[in-house]
C-alpha atoms as a PDB file:
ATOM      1  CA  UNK A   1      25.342  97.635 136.919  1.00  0.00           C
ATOM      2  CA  UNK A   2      24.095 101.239 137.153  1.00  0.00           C
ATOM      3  CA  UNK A   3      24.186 104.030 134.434  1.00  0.00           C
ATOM      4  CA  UNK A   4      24.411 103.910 130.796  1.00  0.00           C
ATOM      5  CA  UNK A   5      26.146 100.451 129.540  1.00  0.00           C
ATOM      6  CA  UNK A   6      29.169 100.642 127.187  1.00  0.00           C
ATOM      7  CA  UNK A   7      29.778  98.236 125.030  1.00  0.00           C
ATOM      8  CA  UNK A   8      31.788  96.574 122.806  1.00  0.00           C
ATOM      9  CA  UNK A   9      35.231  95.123 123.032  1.00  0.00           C
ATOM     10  CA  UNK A  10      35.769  93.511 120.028  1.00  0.00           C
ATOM     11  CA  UNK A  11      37.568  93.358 116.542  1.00  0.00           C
ATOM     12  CA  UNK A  12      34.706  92.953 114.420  1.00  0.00           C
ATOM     13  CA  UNK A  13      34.645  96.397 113.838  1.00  0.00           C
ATOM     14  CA  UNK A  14      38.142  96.308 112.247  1.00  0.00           C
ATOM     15  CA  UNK A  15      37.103  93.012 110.192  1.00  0.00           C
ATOM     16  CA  UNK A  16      34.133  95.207 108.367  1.00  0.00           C
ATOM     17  CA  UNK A  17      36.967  97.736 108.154  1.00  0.00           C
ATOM     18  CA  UNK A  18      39.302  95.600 106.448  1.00  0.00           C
ATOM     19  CA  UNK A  19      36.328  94.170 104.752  1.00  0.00           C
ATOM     20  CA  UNK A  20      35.256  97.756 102.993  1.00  0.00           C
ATOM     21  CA  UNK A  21      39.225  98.122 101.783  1.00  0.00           C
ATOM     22  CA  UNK A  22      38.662  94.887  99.825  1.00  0.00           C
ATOM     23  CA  UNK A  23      35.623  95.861  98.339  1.00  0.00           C
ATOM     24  CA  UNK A  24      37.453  99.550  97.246  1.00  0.00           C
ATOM     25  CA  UNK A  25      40.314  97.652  95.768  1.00  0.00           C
ATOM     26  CA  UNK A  26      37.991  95.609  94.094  1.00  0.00           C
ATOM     27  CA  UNK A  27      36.022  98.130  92.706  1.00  0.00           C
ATOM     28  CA  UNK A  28      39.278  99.781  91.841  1.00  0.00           C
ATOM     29  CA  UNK A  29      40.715  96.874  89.991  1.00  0.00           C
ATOM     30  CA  UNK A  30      37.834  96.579  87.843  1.00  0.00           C
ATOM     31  CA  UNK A  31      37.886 100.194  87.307  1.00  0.00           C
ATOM     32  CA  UNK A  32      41.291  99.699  85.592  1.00  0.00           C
ATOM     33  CA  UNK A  33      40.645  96.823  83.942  1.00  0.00           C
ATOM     34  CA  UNK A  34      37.503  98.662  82.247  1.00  0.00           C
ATOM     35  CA  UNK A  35      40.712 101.161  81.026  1.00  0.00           C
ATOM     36  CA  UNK A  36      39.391 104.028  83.595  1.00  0.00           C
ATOM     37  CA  UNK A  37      37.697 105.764  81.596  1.00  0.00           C
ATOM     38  CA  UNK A  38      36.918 109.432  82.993  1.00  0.00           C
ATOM     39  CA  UNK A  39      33.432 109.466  84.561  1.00  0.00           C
ATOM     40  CA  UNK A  40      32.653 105.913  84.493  1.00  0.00           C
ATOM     41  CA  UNK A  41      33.680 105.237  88.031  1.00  0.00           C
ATOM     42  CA  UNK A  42      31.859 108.319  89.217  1.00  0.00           C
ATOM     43  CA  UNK A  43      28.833 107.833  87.580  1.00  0.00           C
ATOM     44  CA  UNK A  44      28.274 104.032  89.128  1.00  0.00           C
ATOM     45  CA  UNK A  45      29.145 105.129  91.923  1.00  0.00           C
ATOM     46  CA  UNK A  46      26.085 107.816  92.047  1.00  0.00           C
ATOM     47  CA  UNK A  47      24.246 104.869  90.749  1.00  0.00           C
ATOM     48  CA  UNK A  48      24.691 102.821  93.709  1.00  0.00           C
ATOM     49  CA  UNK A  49      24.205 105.454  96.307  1.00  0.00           C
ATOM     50  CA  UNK A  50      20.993 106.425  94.540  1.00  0.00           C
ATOM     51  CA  UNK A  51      19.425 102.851  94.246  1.00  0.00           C
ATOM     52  CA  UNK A  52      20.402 102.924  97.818  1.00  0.00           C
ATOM     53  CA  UNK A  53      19.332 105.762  99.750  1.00  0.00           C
ATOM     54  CA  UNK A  54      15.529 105.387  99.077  1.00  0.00           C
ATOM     55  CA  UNK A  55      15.962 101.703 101.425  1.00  0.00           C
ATOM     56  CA  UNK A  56      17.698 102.956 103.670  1.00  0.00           C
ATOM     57  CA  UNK A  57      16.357 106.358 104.740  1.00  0.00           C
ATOM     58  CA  UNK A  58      12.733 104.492 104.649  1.00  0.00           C
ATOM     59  CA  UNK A  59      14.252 101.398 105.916  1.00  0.00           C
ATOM     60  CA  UNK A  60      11.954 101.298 109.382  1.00  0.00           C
ATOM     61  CA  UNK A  61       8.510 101.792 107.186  1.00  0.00           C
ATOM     62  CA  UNK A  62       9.617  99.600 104.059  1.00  0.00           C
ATOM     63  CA  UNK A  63      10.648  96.236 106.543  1.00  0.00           C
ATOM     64  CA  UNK A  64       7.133  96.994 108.889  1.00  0.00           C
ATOM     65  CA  UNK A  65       5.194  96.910 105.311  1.00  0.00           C
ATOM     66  CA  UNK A  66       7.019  94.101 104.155  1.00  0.00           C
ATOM     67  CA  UNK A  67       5.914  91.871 107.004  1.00  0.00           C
ATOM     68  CA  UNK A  68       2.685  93.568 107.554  1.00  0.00           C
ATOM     69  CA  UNK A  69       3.638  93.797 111.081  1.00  0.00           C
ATOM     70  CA  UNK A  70       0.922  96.178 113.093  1.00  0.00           C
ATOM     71  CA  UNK A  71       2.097  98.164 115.615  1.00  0.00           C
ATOM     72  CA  UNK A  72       0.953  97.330 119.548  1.00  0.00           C
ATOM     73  CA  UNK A  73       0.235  99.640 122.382  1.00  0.00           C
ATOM     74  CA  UNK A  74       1.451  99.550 125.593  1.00  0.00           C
ATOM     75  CA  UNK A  75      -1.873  97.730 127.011  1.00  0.00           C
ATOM     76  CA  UNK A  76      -1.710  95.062 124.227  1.00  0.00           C
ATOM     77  CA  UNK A  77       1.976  93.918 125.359  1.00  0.00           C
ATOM     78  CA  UNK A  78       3.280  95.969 128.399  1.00  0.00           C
ATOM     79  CA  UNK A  79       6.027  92.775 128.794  1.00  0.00           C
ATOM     80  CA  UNK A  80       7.714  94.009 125.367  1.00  0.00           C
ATOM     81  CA  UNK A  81       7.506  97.626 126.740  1.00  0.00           C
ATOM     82  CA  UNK A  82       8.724  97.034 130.190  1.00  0.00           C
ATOM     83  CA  UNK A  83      11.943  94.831 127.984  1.00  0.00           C
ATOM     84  CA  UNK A  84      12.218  97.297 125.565  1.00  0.00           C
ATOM     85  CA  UNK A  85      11.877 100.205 127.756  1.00  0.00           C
ATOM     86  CA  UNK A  86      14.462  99.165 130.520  1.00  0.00           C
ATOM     87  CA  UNK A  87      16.934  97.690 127.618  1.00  0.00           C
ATOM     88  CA  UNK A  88      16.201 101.590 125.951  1.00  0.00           C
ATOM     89  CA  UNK A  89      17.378 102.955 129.044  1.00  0.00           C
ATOM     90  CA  UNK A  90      20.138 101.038 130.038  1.00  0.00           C
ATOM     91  CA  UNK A  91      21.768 102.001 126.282  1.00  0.00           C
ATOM     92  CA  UNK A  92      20.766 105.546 126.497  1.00  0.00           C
ATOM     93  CA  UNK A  93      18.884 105.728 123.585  1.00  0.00           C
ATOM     94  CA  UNK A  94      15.208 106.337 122.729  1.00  0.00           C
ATOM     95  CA  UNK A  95      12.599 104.008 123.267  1.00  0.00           C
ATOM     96  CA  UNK A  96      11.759 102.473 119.680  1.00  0.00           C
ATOM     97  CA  UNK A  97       8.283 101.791 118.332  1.00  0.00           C
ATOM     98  CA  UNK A  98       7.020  98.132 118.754  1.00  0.00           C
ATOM     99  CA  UNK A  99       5.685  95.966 116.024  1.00  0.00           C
ATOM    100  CA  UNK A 100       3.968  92.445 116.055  1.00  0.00           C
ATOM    101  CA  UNK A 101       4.325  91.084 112.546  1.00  0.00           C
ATOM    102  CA  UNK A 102       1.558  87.889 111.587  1.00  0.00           C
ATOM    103  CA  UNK A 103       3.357  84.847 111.139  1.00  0.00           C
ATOM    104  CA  UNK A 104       3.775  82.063 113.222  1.00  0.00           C
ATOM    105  CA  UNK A 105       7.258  81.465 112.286  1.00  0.00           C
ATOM    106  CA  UNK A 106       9.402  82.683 114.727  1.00  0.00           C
ATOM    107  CA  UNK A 107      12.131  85.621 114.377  1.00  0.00           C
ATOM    108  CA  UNK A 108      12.469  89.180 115.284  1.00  0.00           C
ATOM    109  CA  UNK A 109      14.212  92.281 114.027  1.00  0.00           C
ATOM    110  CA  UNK A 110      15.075  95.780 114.369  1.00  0.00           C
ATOM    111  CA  UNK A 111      15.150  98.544 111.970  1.00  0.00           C
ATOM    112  CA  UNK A 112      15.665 102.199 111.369  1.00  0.00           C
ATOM    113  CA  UNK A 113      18.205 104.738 110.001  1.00  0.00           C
ATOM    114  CA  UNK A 114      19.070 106.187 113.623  1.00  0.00           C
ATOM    115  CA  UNK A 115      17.915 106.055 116.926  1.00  0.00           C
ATOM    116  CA  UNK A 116      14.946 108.143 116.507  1.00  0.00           C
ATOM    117  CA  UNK A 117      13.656 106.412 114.164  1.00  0.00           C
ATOM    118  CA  UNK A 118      13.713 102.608 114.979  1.00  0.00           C
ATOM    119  CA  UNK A 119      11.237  99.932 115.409  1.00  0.00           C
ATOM    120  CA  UNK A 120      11.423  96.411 116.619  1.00  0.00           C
ATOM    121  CA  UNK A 121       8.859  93.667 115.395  1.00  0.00           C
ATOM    122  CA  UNK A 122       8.592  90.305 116.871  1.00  0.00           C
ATOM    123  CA  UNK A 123       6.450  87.756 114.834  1.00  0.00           C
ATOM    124  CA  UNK A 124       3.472  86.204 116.647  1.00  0.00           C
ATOM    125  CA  UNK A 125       5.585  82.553 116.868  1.00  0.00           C
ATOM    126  CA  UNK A 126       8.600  84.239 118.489  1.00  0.00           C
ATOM    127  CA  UNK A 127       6.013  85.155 121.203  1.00  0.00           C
ATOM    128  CA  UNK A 128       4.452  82.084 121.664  1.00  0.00           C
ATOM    129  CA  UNK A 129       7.892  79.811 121.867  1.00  0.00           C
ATOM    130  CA  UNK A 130      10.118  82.063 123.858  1.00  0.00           C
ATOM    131  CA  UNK A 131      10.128  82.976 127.206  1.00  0.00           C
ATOM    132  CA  UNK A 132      10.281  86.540 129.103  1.00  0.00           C
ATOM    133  CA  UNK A 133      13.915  85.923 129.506  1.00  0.00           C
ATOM    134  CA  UNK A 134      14.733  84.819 126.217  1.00  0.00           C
ATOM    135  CA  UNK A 135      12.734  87.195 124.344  1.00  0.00           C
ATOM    136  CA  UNK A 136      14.744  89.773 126.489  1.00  0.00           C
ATOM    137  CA  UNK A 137      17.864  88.491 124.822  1.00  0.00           C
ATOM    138  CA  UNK A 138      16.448  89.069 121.534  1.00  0.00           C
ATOM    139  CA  UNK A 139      15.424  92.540 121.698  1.00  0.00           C
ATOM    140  CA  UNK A 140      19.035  93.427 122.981  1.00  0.00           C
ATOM    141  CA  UNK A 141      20.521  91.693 119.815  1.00  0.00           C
ATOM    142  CA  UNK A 142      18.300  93.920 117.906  1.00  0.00           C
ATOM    143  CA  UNK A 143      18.254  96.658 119.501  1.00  0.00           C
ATOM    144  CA  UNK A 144      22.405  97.074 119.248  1.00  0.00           C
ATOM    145  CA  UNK A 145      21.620  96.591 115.337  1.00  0.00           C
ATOM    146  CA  UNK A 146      20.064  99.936 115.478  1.00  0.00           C
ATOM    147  CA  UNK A 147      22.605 101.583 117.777  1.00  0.00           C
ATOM    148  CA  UNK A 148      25.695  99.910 116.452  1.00  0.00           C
ATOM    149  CA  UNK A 149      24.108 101.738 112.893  1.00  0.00           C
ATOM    150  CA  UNK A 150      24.150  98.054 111.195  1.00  0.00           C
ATOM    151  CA  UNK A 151      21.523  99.682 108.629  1.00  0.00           C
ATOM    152  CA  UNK A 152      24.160 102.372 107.592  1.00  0.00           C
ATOM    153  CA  UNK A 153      26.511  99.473 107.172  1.00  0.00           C
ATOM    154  CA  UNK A 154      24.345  97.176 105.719  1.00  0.00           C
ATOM    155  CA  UNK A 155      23.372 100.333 102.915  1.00  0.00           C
ATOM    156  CA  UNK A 156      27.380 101.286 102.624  1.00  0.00           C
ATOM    157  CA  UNK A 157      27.851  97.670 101.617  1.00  0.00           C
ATOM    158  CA  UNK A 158      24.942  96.860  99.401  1.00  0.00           C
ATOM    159  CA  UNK A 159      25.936 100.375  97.458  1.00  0.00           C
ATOM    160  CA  UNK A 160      29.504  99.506  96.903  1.00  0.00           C
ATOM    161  CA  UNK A 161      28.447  95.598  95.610  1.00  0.00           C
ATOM    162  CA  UNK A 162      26.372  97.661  93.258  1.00  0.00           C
ATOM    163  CA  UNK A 163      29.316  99.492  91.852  1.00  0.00           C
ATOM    164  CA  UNK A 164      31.649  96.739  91.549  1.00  0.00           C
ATOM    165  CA  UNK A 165      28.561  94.576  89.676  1.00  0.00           C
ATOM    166  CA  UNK A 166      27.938  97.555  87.498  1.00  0.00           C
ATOM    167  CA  UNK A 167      31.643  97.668  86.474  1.00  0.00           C
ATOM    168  CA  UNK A 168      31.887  94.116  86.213  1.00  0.00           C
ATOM    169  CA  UNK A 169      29.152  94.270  83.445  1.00  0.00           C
ATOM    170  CA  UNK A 170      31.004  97.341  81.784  1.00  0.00           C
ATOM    171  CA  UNK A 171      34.068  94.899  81.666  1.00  0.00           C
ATOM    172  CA  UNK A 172      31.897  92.125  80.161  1.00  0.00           C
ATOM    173  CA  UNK A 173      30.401  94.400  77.560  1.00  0.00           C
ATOM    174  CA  UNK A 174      33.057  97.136  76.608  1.00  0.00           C
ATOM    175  CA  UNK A 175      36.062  94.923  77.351  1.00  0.00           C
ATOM    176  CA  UNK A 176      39.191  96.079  79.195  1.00  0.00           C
ATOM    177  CA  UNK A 177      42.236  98.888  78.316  1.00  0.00           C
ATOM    178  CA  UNK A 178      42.846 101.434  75.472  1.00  0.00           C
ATOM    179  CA  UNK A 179      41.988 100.339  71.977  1.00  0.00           C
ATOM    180  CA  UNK A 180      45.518  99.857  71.632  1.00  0.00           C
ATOM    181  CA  UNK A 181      45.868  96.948  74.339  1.00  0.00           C
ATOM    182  CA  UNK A 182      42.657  95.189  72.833  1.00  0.00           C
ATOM    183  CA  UNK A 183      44.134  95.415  69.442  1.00  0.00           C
ATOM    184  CA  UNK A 184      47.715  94.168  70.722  1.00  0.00           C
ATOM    185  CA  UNK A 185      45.717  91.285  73.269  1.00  0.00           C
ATOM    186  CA  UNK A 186      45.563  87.920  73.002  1.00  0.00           C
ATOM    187  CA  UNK A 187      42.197  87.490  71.758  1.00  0.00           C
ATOM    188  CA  UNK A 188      40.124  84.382  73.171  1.00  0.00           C
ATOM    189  CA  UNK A 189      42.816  84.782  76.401  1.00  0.00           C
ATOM    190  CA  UNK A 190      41.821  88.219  76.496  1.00  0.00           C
ATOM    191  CA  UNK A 191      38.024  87.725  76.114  1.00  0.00           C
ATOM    192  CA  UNK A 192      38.122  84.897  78.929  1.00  0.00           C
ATOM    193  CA  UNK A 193      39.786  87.085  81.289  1.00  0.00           C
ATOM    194  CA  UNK A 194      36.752  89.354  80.514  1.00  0.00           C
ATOM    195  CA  UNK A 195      34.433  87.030  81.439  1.00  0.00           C
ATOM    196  CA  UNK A 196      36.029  86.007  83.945  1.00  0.00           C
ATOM    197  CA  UNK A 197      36.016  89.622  85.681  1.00  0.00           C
ATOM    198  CA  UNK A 198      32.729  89.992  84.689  1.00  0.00           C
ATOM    199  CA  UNK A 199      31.441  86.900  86.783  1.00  0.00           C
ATOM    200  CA  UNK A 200      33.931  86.941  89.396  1.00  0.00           C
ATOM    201  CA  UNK A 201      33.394  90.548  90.364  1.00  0.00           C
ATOM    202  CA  UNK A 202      29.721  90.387  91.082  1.00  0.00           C
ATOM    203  CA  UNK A 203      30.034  87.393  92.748  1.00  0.00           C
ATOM    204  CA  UNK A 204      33.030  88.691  95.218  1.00  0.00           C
ATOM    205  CA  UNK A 205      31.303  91.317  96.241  1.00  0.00           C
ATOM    206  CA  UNK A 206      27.957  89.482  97.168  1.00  0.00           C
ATOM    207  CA  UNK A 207      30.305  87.715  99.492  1.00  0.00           C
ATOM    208  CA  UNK A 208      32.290  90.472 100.669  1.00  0.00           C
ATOM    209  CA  UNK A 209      28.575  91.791 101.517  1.00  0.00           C
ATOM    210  CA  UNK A 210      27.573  88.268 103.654  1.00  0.00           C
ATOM    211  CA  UNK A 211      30.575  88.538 105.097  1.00  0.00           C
ATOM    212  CA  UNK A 212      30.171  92.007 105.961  1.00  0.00           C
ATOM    213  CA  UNK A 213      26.761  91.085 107.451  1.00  0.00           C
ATOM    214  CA  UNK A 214      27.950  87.907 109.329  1.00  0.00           C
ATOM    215  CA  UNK A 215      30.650  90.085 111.110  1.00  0.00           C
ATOM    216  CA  UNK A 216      27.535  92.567 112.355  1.00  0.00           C
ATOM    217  CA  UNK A 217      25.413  89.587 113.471  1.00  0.00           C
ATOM    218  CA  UNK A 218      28.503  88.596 115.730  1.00  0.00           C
ATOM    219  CA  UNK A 219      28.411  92.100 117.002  1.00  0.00           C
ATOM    220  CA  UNK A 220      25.279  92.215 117.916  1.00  0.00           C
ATOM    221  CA  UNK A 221      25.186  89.124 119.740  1.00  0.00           C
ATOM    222  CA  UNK A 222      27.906  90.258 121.884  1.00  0.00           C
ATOM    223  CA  UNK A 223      26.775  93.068 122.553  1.00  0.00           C
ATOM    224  CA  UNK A 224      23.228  92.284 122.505  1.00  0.00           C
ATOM    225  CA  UNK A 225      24.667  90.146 125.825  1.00  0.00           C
ATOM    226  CA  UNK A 226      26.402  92.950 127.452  1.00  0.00           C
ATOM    227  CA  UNK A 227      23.394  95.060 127.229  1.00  0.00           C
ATOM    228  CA  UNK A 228      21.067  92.268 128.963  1.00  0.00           C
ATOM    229  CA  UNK A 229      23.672  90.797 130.964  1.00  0.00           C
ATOM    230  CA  UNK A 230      22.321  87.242 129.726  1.00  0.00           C
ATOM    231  CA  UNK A 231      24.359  85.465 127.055  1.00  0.00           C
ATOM    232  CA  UNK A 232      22.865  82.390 127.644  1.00  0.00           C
ATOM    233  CA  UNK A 233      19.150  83.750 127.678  1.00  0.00           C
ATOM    234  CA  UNK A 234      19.808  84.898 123.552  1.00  0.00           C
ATOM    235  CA  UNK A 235      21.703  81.224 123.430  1.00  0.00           C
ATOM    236  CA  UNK A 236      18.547  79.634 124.521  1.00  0.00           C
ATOM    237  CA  UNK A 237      16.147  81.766 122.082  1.00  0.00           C
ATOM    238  CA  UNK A 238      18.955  80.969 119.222  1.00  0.00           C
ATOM    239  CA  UNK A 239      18.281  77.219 119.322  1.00  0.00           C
ATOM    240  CA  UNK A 240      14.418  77.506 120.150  1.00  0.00           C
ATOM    241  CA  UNK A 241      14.132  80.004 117.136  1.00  0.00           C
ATOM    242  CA  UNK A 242      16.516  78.087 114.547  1.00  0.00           C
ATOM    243  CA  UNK A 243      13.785  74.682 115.136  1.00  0.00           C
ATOM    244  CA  UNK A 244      10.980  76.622 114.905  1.00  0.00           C
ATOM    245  CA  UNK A 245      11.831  78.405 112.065  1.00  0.00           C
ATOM    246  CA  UNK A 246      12.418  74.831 110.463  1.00  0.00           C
ATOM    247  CA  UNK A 247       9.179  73.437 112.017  1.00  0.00           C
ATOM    248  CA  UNK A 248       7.453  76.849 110.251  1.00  0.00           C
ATOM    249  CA  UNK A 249       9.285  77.809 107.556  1.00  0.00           C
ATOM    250  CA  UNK A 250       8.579  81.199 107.146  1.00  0.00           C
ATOM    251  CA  UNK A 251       6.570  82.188 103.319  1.00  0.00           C
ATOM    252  CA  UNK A 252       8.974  83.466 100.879  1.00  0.00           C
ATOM    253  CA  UNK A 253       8.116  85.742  99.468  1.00  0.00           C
ATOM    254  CA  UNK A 254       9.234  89.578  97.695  1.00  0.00           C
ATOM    255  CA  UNK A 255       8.422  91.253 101.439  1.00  0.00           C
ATOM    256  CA  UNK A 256       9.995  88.371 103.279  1.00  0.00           C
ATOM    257  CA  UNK A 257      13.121  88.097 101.514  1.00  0.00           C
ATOM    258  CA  UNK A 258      13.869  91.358 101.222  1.00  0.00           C
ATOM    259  CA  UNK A 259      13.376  91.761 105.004  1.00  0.00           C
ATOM    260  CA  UNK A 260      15.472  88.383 105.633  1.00  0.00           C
ATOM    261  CA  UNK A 261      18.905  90.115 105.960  1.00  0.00           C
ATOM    262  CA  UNK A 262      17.693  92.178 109.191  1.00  0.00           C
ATOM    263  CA  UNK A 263      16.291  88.969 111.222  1.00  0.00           C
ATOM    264  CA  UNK A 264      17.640  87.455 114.077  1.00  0.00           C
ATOM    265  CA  UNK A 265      17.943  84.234 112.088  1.00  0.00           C
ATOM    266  CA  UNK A 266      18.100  83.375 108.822  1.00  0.00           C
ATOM    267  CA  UNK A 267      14.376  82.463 108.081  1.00  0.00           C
ATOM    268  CA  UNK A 268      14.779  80.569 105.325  1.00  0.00           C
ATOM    269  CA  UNK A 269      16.863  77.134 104.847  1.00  0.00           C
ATOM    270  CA  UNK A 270      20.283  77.281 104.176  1.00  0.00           C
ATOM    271  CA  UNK A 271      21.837  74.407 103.369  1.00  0.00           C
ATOM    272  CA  UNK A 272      25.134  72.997 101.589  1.00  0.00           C
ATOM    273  CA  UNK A 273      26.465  75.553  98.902  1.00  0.00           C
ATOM    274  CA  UNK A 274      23.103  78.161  99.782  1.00  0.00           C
ATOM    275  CA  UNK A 275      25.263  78.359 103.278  1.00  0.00           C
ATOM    276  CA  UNK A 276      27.780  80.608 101.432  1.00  0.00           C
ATOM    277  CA  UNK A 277      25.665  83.322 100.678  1.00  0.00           C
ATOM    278  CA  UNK A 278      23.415  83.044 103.694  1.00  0.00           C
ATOM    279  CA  UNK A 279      23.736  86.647 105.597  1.00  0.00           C
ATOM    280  CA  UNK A 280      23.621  84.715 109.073  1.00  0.00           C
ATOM    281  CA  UNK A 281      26.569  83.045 110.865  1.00  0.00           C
ATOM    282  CA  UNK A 282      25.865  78.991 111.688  1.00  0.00           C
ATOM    283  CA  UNK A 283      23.613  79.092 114.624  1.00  0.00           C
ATOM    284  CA  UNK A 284      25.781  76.225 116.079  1.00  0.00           C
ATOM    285  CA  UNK A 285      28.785  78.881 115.771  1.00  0.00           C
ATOM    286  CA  UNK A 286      26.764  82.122 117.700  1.00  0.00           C
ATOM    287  CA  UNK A 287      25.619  79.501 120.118  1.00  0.00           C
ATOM    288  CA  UNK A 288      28.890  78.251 121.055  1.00  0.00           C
ATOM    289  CA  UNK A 289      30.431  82.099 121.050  1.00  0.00           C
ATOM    290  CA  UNK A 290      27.485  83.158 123.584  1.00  0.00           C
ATOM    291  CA  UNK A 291      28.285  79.730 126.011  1.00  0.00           C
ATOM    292  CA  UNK A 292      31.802  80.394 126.150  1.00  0.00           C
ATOM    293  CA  UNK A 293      30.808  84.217 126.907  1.00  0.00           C
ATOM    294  CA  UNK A 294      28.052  82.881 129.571  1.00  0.00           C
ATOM    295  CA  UNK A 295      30.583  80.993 131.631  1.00  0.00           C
ATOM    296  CA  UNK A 296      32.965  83.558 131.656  1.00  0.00           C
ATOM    297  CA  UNK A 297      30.188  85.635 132.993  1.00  0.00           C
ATOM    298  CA  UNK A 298      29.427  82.738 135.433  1.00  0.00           C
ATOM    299  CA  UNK A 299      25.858  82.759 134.761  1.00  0.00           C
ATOM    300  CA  UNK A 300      23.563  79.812 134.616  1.00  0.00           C
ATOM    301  CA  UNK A 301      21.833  78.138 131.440  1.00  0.00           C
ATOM    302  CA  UNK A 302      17.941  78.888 130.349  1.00  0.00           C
ATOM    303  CA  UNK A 303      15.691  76.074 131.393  1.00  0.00           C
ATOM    304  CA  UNK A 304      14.807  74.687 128.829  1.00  0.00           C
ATOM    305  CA  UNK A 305      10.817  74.588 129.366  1.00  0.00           C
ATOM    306  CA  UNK A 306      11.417  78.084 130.036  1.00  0.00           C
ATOM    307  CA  UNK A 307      12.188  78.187 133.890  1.00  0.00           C
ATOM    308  CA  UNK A 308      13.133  81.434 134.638  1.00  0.00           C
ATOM    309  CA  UNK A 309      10.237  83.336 133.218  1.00  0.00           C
ATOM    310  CA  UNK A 310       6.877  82.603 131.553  1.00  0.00           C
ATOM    311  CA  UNK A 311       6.012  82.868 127.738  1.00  0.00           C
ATOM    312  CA  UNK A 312       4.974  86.922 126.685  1.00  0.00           C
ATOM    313  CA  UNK A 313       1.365  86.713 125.618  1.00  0.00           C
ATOM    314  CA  UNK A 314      -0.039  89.070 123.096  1.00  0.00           C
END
């Protein structure tokens, strides 16, 4: 497999397609319900793209500072430059800048507005539990976040839930229509559909926003695979990472959380209803998806002590 890799070969793309038209004709229904009044729509939308921008054109420098991950030379872990380097290469891309974040619970991510400006940061416990293969897996799941743009995505979506919350407040505080419908409404029936609206809206487009997410965490996983050639390697480092993370929960806190959305697994516990809004797929689910992919690829399974490859040290 010489050359630059290609990949894809998916629908997920279409799904967050299809996924951004519901969140327009959401933001669009509310926009009439709120009577459509001239300038309101435009003005949220400003709003949004403002509150936005700022995280996402720092996005690399705000998620390092949020896990007060320090950045590691070349002689302090030449395993994750040799991965990073040859994965780099195989995509075409630029080589990002490597972090090592302090915390021994184990997960990984990838960040940055574009190509030039990305960064990868494994945690110290994603080090110590994983093994050369396996960790390989990771960084090409994260590094396809960065070149599939999943930040630009991730910004687009988070902007346009901001919009259609912002409206559904308008609705709940300036009602719906021309004075004329209110007057002619049916009161209480009338004020519950407000309320209604109100709720529903911001809550529909936090999980048109997971779902968004979810679709780009399949994504990367697939093609995370294709890049490395291993589905079963990021399988492996799936189920390894999803105990550890239970065994070391890790702190939750304003700079955690916020950096939560961009980790290979959800780092935090998500169970029962909390699974709704969680911004991660079931691991079960990926894991099965990169098997079925792994033996149409007829490749073996990771050891599970770790076999093919010993752990990186740093």
């Amino acid at each position: 497999m010489d050359g630059k890799l290609k990949v894809h070969g998916h629908f997920n793309g279409l799904k967050t397609t299809l996924l951004f038209a519901l969140m327009w004709a959401v933001i669009m229904l509310i926009w009439w319900l709120t009577g459509g009044r001239q300038g309101t729509l435009g003005v949220y939308i400003i709003v949004g793209l403002a509150t936005t921008f700022g995280s996402y054109w720092f996005s690399d420098k705000v998620a390092i500072a949020s896990m007060h991950a320090q950045p590691v030379s070349e002689q302090e872990a030449p395993e994750l430059y040799r991965i990073v380097r040859e994965l780099s290469g195989r995509a075409g891309k630029p080589m990002p800048r490597i972090y090592v974040a302090p915390t021994e619970s184990p997960n990984a991510f990838a960040t940055g507005r574009n190509e030039r400006h990305a960064a990868v940061c494994c945690t110290q416990g994603i080090l110590r539990i994983l093994n050369e293969r396996e960790i390989r897996g990771v960084l090409g799941h994260e590094l396809m976040h960065v070149y599939n743009h999943d930040i630009l995505t991730s910004a687009i979506a988070s902007a346009m839930a901001t919009v259609i919350t912002y409206l559904g407040y308008s609705l709940m505080y300036f009602g719906g229509g021309s004075d004329r419908d209110r007057d002619n409404s049916t009161g209480a029936l009338g004020l519950i559909g407000v309320l209604i609206s109100s709720i529903l809206a911001p809550l529909g487009a936090s999980l048109i926003q997971m779902a968004i997410s979810r679709t780009r965490e399949y994504d990367a996983d697939e093609d995370g695979s294709r890049l490395t050639g291993d589905p079963a390697a990021l399988a492996s480092a799936l189920n390894k990472i999803s105990y550890g993370a239970q065994a070391v929960p890790m702190p939750q806190t304003s700079g955690t959380q916020s950096a939560a959305a961009m980790m290979i697994e959800n780092p935090f516990s998500a169970e029962g209803f909390s699974r709704l809004f969680s911004t991660h797929p079931p691991t079960d689910e990926r894991i099965a998806r990169l098997m079925r992919m792994s033996q149409e690829m007829g490749q073996t399974q990771v050891d599970a002590e770790g076999g093919a490859g010993s752990q990186i040290s740093y």
